[in-house]
Protein backbone atom coordinates (compact mmCIF):
# COMPACT_ATOMS: atom_id res chain seq x y z
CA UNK A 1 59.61 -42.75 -15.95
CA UNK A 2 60.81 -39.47 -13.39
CA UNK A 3 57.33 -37.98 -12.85
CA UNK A 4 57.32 -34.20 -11.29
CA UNK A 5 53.96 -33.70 -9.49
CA UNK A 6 52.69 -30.00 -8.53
CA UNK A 7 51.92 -30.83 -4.44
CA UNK A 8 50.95 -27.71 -3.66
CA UNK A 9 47.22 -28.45 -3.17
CA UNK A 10 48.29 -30.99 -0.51
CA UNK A 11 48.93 -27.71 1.85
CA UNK A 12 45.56 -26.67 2.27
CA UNK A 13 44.44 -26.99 5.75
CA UNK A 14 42.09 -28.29 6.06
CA UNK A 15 42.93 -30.08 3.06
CA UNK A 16 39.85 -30.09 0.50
CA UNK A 17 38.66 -33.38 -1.63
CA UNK A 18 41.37 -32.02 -4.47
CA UNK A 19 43.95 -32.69 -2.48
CA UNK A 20 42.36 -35.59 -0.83
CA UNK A 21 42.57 -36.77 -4.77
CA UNK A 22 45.72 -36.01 -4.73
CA UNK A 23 47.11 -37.43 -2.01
CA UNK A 24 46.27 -40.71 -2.59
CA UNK A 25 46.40 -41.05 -6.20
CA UNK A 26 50.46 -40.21 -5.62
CA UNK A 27 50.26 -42.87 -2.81
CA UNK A 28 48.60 -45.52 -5.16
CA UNK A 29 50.39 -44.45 -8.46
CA UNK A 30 53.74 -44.87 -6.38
CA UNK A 31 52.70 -48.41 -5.12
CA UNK A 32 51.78 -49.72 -8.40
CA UNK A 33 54.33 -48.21 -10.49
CA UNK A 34 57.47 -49.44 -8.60
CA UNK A 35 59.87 -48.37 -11.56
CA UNK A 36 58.33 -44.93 -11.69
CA UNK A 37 60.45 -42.18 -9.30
CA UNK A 38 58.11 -39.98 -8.23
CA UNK A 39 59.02 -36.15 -7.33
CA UNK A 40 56.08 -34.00 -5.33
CA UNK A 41 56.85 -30.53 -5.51
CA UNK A 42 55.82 -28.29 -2.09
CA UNK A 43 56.23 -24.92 -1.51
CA UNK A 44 55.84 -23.34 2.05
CA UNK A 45 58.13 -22.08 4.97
CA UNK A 46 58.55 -24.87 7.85
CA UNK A 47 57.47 -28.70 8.33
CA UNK A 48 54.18 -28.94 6.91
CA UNK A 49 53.96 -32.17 7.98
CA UNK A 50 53.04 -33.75 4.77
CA UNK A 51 54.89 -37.37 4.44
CA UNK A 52 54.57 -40.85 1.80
CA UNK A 53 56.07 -43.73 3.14
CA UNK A 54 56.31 -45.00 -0.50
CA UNK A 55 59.86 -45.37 -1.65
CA UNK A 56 60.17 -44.29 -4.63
CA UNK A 57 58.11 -40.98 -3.68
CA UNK A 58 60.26 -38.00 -3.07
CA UNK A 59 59.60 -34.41 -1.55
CA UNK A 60 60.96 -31.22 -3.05
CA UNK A 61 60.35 -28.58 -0.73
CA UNK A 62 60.68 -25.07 -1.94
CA UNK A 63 60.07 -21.64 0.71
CA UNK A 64 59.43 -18.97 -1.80
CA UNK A 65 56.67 -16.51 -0.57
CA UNK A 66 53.23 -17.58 -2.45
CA UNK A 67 52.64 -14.12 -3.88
CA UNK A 68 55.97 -13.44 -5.06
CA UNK A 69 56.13 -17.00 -6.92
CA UNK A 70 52.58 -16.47 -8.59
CA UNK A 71 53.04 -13.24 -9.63
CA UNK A 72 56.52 -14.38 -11.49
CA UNK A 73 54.71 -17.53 -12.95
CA UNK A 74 52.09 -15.35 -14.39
CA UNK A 75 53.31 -12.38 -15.66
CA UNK A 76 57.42 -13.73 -16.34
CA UNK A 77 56.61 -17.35 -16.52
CA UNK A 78 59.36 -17.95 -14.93
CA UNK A 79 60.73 -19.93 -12.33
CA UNK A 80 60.05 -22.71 -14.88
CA UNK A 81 58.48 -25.68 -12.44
CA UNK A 82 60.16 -28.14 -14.35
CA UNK A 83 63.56 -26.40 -13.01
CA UNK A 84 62.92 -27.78 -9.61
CA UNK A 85 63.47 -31.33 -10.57
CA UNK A 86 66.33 -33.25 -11.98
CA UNK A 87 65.23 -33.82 -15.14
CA UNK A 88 61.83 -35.50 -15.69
CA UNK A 89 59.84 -37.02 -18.39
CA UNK A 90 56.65 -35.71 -17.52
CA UNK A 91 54.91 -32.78 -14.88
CA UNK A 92 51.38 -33.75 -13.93
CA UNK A 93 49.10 -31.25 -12.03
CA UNK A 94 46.46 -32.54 -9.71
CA UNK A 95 44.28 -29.22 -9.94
CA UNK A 96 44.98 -26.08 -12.02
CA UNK A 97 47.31 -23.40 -10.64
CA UNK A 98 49.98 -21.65 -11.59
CA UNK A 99 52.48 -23.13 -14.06
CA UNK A 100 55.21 -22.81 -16.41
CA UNK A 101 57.23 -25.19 -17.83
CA UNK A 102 59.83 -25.74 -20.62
CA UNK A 103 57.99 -26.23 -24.17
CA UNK A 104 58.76 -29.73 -25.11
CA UNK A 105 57.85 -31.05 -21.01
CA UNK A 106 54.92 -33.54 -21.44
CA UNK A 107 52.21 -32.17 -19.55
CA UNK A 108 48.91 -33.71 -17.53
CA UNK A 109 46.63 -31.63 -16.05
CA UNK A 110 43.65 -32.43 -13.62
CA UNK A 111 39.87 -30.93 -13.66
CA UNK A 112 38.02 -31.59 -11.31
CA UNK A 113 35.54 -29.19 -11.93
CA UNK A 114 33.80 -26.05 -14.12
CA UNK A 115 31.66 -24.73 -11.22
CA UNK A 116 33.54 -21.56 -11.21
CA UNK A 117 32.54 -20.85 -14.87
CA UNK A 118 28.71 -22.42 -14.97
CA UNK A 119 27.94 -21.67 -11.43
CA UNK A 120 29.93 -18.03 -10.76
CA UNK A 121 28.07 -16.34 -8.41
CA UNK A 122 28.92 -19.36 -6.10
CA UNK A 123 32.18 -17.90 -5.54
CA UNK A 124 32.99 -14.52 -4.09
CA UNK A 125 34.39 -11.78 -6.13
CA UNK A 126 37.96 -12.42 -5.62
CA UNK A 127 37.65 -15.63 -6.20
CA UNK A 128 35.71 -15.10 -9.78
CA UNK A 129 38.81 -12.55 -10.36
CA UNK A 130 41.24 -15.43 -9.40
CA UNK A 131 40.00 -18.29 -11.47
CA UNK A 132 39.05 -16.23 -14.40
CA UNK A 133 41.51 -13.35 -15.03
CA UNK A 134 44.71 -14.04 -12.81
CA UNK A 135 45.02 -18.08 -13.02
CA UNK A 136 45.03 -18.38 -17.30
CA UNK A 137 42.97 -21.66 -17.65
CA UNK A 138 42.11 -21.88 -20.86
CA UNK A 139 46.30 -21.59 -21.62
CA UNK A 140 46.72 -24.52 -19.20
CA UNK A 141 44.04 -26.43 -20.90
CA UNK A 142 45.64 -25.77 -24.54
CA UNK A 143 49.15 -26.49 -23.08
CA UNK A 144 47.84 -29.65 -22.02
CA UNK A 145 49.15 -32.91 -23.59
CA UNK A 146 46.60 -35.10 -21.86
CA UNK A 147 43.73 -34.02 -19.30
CA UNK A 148 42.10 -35.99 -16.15
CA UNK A 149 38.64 -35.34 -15.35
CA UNK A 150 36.90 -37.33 -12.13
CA UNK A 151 33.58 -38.12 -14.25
CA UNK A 152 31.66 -37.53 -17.89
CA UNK A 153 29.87 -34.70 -16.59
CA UNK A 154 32.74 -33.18 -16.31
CA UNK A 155 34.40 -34.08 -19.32
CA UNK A 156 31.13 -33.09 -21.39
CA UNK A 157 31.19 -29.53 -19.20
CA UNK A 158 34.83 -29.16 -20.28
CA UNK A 159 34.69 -29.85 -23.58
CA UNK A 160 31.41 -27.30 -24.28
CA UNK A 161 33.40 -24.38 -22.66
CA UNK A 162 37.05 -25.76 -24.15
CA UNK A 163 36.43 -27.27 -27.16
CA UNK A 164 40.00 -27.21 -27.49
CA UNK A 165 40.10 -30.72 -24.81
CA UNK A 166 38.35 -32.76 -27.51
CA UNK A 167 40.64 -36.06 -27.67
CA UNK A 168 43.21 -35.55 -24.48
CA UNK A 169 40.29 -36.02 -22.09
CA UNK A 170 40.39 -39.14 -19.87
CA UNK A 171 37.64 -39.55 -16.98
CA UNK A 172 39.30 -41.52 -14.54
CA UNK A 173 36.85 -42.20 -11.20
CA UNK A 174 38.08 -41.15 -7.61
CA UNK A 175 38.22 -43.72 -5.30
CA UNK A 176 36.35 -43.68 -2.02
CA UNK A 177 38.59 -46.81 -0.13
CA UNK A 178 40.81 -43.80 2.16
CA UNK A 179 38.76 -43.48 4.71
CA UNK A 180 38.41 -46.23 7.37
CA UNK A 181 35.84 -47.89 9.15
CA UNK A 182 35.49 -49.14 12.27
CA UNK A 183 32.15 -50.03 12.70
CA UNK A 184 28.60 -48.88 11.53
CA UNK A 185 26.83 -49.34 14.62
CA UNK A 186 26.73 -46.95 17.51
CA UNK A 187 29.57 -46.94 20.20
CA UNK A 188 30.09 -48.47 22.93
CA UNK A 189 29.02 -45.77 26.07
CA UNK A 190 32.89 -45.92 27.09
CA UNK A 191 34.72 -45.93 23.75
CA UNK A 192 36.82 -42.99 22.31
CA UNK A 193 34.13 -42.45 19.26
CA UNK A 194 31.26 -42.38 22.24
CA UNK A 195 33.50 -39.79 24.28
CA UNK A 196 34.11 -37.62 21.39
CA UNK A 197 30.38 -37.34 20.10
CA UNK A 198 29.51 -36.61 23.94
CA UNK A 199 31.76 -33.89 24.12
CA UNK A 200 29.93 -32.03 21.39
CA UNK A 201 26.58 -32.64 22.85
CA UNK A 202 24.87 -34.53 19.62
CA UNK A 203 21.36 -35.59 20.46
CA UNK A 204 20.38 -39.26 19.60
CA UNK A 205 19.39 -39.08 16.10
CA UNK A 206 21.14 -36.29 13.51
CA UNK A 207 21.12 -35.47 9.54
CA UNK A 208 24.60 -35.16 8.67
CA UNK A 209 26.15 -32.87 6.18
CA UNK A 210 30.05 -32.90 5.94
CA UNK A 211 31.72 -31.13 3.53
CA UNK A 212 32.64 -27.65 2.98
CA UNK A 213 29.71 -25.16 4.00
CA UNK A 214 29.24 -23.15 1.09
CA UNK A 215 26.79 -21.76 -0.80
CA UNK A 216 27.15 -24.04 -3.78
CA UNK A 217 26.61 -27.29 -1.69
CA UNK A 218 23.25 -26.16 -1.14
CA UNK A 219 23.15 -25.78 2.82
CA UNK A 220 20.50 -23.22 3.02
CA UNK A 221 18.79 -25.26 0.54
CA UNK A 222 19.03 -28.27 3.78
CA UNK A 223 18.77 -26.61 6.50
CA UNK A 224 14.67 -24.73 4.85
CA UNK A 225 14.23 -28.52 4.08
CA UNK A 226 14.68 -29.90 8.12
CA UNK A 227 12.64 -26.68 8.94
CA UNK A 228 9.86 -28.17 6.53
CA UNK A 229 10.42 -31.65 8.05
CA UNK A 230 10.13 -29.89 11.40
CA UNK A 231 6.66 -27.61 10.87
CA UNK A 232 4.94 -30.48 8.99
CA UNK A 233 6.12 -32.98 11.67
CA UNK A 234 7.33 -35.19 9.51
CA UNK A 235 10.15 -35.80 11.52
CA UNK A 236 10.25 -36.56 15.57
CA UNK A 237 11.38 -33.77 17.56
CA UNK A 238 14.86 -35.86 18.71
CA UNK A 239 16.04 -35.39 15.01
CA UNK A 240 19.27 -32.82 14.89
CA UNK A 241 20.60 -31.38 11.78
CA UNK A 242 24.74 -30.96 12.18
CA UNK A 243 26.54 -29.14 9.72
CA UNK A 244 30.44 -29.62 9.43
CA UNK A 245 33.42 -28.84 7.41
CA UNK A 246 35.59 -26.45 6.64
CA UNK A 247 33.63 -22.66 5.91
CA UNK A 248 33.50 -21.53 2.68
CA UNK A 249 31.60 -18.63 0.18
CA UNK A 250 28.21 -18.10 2.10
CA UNK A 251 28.92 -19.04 5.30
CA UNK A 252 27.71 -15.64 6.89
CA UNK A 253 24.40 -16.45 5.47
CA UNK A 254 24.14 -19.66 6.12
CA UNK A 255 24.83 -19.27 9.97
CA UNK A 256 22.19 -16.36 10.07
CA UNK A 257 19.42 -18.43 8.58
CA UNK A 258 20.50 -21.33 10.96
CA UNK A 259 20.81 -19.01 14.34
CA UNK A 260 17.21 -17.13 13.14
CA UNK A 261 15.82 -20.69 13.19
CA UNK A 262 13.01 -21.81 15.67
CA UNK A 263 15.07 -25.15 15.21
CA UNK A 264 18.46 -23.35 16.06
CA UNK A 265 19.41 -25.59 19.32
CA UNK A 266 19.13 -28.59 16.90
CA UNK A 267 21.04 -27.30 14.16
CA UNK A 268 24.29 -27.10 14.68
CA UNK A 269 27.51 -26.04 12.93
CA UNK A 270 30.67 -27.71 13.88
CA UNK A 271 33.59 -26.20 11.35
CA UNK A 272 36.46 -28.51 10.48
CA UNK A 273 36.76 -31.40 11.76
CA UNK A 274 39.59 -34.03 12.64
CA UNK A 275 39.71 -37.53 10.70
CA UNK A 276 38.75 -38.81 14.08
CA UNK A 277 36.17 -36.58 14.67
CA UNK A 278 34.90 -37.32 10.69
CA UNK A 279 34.77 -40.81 11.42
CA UNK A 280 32.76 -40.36 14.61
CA UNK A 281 30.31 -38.16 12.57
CA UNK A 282 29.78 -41.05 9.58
CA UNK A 283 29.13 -43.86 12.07
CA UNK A 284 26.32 -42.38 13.90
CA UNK A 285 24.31 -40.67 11.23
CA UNK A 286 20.97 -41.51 10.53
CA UNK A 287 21.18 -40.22 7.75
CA UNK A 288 23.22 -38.13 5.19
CA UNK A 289 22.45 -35.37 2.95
CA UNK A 290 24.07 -33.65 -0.15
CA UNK A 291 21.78 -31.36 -2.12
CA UNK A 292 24.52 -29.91 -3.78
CA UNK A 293 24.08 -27.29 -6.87
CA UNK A 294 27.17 -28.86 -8.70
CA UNK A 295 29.77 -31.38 -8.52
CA UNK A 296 32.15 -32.46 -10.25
CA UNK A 297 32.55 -35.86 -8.37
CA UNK A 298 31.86 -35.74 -4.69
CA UNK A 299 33.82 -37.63 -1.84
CA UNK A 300 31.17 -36.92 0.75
CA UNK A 301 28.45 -39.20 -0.16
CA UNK A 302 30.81 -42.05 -1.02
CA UNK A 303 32.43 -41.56 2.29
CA UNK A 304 29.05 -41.90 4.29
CA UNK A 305 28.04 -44.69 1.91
CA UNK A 306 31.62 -46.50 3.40
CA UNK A 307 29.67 -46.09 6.42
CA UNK A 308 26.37 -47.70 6.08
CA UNK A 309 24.64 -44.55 5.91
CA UNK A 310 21.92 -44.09 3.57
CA UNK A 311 22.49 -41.46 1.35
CA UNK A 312 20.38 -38.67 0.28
CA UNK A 313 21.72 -35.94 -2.45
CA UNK A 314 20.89 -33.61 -5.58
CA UNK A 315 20.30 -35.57 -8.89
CA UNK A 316 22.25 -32.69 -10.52
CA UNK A 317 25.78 -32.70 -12.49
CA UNK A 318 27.92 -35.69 -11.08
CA UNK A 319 26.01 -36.91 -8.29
CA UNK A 320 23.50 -38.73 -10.07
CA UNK A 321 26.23 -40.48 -12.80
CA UNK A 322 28.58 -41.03 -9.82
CA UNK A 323 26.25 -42.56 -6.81
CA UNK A 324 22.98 -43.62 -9.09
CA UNK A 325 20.47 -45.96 -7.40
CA UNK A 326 22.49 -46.26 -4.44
CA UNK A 327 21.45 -42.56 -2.94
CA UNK A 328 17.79 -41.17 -2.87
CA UNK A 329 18.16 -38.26 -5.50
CA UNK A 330 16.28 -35.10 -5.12
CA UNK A 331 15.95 -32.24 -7.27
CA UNK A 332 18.04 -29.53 -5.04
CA UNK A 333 15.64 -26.35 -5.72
CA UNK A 334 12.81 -28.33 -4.33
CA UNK A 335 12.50 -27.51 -0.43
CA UNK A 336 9.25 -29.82 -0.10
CA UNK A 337 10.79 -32.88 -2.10
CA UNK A 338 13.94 -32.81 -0.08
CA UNK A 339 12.33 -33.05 3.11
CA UNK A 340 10.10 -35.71 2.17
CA UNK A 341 13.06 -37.93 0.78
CA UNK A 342 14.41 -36.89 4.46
CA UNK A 343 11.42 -38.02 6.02
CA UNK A 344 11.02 -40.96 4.03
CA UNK A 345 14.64 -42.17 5.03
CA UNK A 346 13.86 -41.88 8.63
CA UNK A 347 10.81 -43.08 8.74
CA UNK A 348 10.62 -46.25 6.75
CA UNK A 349 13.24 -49.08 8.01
CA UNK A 350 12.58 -50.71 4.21
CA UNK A 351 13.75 -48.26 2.53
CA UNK A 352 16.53 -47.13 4.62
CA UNK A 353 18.23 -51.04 4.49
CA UNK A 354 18.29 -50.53 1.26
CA UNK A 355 19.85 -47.97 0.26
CA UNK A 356 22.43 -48.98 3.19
CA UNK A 357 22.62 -52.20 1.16
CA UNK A 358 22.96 -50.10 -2.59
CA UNK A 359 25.48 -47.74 -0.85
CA UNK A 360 27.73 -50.36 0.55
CA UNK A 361 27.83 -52.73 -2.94
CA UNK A 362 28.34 -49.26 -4.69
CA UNK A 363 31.38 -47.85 -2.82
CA UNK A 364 33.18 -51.12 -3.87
CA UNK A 365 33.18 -49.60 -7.12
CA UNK A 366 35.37 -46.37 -5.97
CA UNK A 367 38.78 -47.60 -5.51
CA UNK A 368 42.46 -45.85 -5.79
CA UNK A 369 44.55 -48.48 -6.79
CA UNK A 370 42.25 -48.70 -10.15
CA UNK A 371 42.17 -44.95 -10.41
CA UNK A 372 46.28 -44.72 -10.17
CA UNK A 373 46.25 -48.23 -12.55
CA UNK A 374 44.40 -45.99 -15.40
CA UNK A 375 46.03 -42.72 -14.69
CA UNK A 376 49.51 -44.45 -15.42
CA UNK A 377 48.28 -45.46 -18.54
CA UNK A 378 47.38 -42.32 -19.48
CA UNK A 379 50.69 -40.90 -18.60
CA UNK A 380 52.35 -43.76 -20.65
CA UNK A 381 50.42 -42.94 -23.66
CA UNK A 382 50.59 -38.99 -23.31
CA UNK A 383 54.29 -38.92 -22.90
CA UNK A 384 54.25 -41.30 -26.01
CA UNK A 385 52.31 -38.99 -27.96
CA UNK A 386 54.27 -36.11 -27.03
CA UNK A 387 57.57 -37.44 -28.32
């Protein structure tokens, strides 16, 4: 089968968990799909340094101005995508964006998520606009032959507001085996990881939250629960709260709450930060937390999981099918409950082995080669169905 791919969301720096997905379901679906030629589409001026050592993967790099290809997609439908490749059997987008193809082209499409139409005021103005009025979803999700959804939350959120999805909905679960370990205990004084976490001054013991710092995630929500921790001393006064990622909707606010803090020394906001630097972060955490509004899977609490960090995040949407037992759940509206669960974590050895122990047996579960294994059945059967 010659599979086109829409790589754009690869070229987001820093690149987001969609095109972590992505990335390595092309890797995987490449490696176990041998016969399969693979074609990922890119479209940007200059190296964007974005490279597969898999064989039969190949790059088709476009430079046509964003805007100007957008605005032709949407209002002439035209360049068709499809043109870009030498003839393929089937286009597969790993996140909605803009797209036109020929008629009869067998189509997949990824969602990852429907927090843009259950949660809107998460998302700034422009963004609403974007999503709702400029991108045409619901004509993507009817020109769909066969759609990929991360978990059944999501495929039960899809189908209430797109009834039209009913049978060419497949959940396929992300895996959580890309990021690497090196150890869960702390660093030697003299190694790189014990260099790097020097340079940015951590104290001994931190909460970590690492993922995009947005309003939706709940960050306020975190930062009112470590000042609750804090005033009730339920935590020791060594405890840091560090908040990294990439910025997103909210930030402003979210940085004036944390500066207006009594606590503001010890709460601290990195911004993006390298793989190396991520990796540093995950193996000294005491603990990590993830009271997120609304997800529609959720890397970040698999990834600290990896780690042999307990977990503790928001029993809402995804998070509670997708990491069950193996995180404390909270309700994320609940300042008081999240701070005890916080406490309780870093207080009680017991209870903090296991959900070390849960976390560790669950991430086993959360694996790419099985998510590309599935997702090329699904293409096999959709480009069946379509001819």
């Amino acid at each position: 089968m010659r599979i086109g791919i829409d790589g754009r969301c690869l070229q987001d720096n820093p690149r987001t968990g969609v095109g972590e997905a992505a990335f390595y379901l092309i890797k995987n679906l490449a490696r176990i799909d041998r016969s399969s030629e693979i074609f990922v589409l890119l479209n940007a001026y200059g190296d964007i340094g974005i490279e597969f050592e898999e064989p039969n993967i190949k790059i088709i790099k476009k430079d046509i101005p964003n805007k100007l290809l957008n605005a032709s997609l949407k209002f002439f439908k035209k360049p068709l995508l499809d043109s870009f490749f030498d003839k393929i059997d089937l286009f597969f987008a790993p996140n909605w964006n803009f797209i036109s193809l020929s008629p009869n082209l067998t189509f997949v499409l990824t969602v990852h998520d429907l927090s843009i139409f259950l949660y809107p005021e998460f998302y700034s103005p422009y963004s609403r606009f974007w999503h709702k009025w400029l991108l045409s979803i619901k004509r993507l999700i009817e020109r769909a032959d066969h759609i990929i959804v991360p978990s059944s939350t999501t495929k039960n959120d899809l189908e209430k507001l797109f009834p039209v999805s009913k049978n060419k909905t497949t959940v396929i679960l992300w895996g959580a085996d890309h990021i690497e370990q090196t150890q869960n205990s702390p660093p030697k004084a003299d190694s790189p990881r014990a260099k790097k976490l020097k340079t940015h001054n951590f104290g001994n013991k931190y909460i970590l939250f690492l993922a995009t710092v947005e309003e939706r995630k709940n960050v306020r929500g975190l930062i009112a629960a470590y000042e609750y921790a804090r005033e009730k001393k339920m935590i020791s006064d060594d405890i840091d709260l560090i908040l990294a990622g990439p910025k997103g909707y909210g930030l402003s606010a979210i940085k004036k709450m944390a500066e207006k803090s009594k606590f503001f020394p010890q709460i601290k906001i990195l911004g993006p930060v390298s793989d190396e630097q991520k990796i540093a972060l995950y193996s000294n955490a005491a603990a990590f937390a993830y009271p997120s509004f609304y997800e529609g899977f959720g890397f970040p609490p698999l990834e600290a999981m990896v780690f042999g960090v307990p977990v503790i995040a928001a029993s809402s949407a995804s998070l509670g099918e997708i990491l069950g037992n193996a995180a404390l759940l909270v309700q994320p509206y609940q300042t008081a409950e999240l701070a005890a669960a916080i406490s309780n974590i870093l207080n009680d050895d017991n209870l903090r082995n296991t959900y070390t122990q849960r976390g560790s047996e669950l991430v086993k579960k959360y694996q790419w080669k099985v998510a590309a294994e599935k997702l090329s059945v699904a293409f096999k059967s959709a480009f069946k169905s379509a001819s």
